[in-house]
Protein backbone atom coordinates (compact mmCIF):
# COMPACT_ATOMS: atom_id res chain seq x y z
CA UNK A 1 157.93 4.51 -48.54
CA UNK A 2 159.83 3.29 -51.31
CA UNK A 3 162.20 0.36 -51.76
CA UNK A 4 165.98 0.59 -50.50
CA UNK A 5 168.94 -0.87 -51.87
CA UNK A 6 172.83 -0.07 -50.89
CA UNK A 7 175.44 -0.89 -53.50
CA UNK A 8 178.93 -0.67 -53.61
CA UNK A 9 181.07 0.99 -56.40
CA UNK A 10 184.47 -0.52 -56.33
CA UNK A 11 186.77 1.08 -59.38
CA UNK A 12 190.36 1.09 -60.17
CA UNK A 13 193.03 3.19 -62.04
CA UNK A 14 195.66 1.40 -64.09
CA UNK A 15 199.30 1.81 -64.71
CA UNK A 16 198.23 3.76 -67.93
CA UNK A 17 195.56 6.12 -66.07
CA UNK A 18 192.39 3.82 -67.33
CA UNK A 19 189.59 3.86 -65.49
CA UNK A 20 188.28 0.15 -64.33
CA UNK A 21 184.80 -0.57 -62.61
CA UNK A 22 183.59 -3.88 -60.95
CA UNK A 23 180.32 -4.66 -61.99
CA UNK A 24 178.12 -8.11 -61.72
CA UNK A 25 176.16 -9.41 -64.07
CA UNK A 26 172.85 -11.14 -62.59
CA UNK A 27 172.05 -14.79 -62.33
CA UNK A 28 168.84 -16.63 -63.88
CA UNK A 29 167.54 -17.37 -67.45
CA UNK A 30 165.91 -13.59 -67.93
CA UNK A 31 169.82 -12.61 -67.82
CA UNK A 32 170.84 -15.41 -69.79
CA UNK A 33 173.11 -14.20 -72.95
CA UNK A 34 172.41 -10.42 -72.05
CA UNK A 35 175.33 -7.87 -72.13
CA UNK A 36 173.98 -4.78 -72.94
CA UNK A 37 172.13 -2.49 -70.14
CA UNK A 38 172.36 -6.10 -67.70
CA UNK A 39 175.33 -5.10 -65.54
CA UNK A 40 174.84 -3.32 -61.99
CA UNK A 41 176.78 -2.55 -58.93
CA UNK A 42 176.75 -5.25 -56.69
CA UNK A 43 173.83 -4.02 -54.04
CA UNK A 44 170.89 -5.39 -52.21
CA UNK A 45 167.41 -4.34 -50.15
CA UNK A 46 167.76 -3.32 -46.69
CA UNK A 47 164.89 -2.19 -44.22
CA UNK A 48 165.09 0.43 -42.03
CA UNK A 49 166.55 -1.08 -39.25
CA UNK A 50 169.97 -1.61 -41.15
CA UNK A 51 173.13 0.89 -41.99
CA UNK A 52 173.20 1.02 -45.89
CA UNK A 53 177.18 0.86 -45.65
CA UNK A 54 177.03 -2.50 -44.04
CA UNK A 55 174.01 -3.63 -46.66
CA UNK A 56 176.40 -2.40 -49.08
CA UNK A 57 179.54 -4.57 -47.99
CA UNK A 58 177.20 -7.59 -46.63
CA UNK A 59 175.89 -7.76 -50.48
CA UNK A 60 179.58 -7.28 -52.42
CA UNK A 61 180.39 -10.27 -50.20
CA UNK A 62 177.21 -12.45 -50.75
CA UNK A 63 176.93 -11.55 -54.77
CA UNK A 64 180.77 -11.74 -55.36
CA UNK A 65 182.09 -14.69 -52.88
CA UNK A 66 184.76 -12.70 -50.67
CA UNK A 67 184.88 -9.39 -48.57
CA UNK A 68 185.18 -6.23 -50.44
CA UNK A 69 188.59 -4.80 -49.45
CA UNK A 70 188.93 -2.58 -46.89
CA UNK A 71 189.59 1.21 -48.26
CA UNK A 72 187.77 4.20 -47.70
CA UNK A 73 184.32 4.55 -48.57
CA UNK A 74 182.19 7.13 -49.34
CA UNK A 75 178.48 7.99 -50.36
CA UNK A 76 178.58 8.62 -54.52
CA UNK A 77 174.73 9.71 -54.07
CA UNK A 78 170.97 8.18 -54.07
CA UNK A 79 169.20 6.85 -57.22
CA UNK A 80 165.94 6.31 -58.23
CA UNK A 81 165.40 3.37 -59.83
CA UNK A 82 162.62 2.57 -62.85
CA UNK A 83 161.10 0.62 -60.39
CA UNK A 84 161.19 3.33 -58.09
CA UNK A 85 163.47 1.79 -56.03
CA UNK A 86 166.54 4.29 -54.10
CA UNK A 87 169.97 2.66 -54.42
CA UNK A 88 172.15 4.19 -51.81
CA UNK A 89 175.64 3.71 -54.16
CA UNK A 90 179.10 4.38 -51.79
CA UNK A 91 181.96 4.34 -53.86
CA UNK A 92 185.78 3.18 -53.02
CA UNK A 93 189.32 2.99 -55.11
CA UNK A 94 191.16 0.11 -54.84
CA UNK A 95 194.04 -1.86 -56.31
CA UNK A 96 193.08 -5.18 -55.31
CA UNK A 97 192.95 -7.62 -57.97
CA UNK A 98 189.42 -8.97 -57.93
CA UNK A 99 188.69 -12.16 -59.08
CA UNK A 100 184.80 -13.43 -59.46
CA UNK A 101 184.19 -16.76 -56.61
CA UNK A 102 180.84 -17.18 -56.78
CA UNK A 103 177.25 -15.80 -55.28
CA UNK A 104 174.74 -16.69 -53.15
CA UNK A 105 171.55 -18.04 -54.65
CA UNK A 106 168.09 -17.28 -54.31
CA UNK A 107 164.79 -18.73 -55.74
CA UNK A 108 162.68 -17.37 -58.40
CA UNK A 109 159.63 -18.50 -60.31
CA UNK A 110 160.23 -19.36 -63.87
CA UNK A 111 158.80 -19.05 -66.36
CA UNK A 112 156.85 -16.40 -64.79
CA UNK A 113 153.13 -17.36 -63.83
CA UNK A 114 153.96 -20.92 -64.22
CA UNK A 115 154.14 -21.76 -60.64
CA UNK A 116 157.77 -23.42 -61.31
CA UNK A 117 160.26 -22.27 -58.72
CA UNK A 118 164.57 -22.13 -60.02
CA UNK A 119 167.13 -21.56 -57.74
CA UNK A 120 169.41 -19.43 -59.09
CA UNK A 121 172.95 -17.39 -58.39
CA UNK A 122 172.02 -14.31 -57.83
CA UNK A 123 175.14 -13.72 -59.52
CA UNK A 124 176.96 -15.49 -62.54
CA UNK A 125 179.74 -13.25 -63.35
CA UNK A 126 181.44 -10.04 -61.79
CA UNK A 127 184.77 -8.66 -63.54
CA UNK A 128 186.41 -5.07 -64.02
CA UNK A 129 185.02 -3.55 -66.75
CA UNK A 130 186.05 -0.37 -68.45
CA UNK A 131 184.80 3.36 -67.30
CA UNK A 132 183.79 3.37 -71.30
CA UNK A 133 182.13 -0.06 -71.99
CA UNK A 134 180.34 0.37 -68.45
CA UNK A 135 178.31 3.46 -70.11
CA UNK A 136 176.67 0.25 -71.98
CA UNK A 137 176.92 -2.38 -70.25
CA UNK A 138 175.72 -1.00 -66.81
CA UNK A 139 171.69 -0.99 -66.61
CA UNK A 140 170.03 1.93 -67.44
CA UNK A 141 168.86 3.41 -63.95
CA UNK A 142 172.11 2.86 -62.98
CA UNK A 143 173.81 5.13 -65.46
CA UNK A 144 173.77 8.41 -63.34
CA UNK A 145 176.15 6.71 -61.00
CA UNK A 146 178.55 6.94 -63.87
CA UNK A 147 178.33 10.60 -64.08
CA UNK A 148 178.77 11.20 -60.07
CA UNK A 149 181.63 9.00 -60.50
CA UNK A 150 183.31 11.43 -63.05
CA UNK A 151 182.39 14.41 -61.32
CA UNK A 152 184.23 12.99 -57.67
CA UNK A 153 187.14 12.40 -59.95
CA UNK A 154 187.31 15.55 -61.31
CA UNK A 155 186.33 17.48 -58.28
CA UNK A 156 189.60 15.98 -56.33
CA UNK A 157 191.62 16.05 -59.28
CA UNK A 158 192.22 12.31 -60.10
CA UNK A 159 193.53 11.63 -63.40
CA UNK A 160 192.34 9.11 -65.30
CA UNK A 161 191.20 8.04 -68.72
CA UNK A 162 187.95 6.00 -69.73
CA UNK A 163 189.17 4.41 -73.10
């Protein structure tokens, strides 16, 4: 059975129709200076035990410092990861204006093999970032999301703009 993860997809519309997504960028020296194909949706594992909506808001809060607000959520889809792991992604407007606290940490070994062990944020930044600079920015296996984003949009007739 493979790995499960449940994110949440937070995004915005501005005043002039532009299309705004909240995205963290992970903790840790691997991440260190890294921008491009680094960002994800703020999400975490869950066993089977556990409702991947409440995974998904339990992890905004841990990775971004505060509750996620409370709109309407809904399931964008399942993605397979490179890893192989399924990210169960729910997505939700919102108008709230977000502002990065800070993340829980966690503890990794680094440099790998050395037998060192870091604690690390999880975490060390999460902002809104454009529907257009998110088609680089966001990691790779994460891309599709993009694409069911546009499509919900569309399919409900939501105007927007991504540049």
């Amino acid at each position: 059975m493979p790995v499960t993860s449940a994110g949440l997809l937070l995004y915005r519309i501005d005043d002039t129709g532009l299309l705004e997504l909240w995205l963290v960028h992970p903790g840790g020296p691997y991440w260190t200076g890294k921008d491009t194909a680094a960002w994800s949706v703020p999400k975490g594992e869950y066993g089977p035990e556990e409702e991947p909506r409440e995974v998904a808001a339990r992890e905004f809060e841990e990775e971004c410092g505060f509750p996620p607000p409370d709109v309407p959520l809904s399931l964008l889809g399942r993605y397979r990861q490179a890893s192989g792991k399924v990210v169960s992604v729910y997505s939700g407007e919102t108008d709230a204006d977000l502002r990065f606290v800070s993340s829980n940490t966690c503890e990794i070994e680094w440099p790998p093999r050395s037998g060192k062990r870091l604690t690390i944020p999880e975490v060390d930044d999460a902002r809104w970032i454009t529907f257009s600079e998110a088609e680089t920015k966001l990691v790779k296996g994460q891309r599709p999301i993009l694409v069911a984003l546009r499509a919900r949009l569309d399919d409900v007739g939501r105007r927007y703009r991504t540049e």
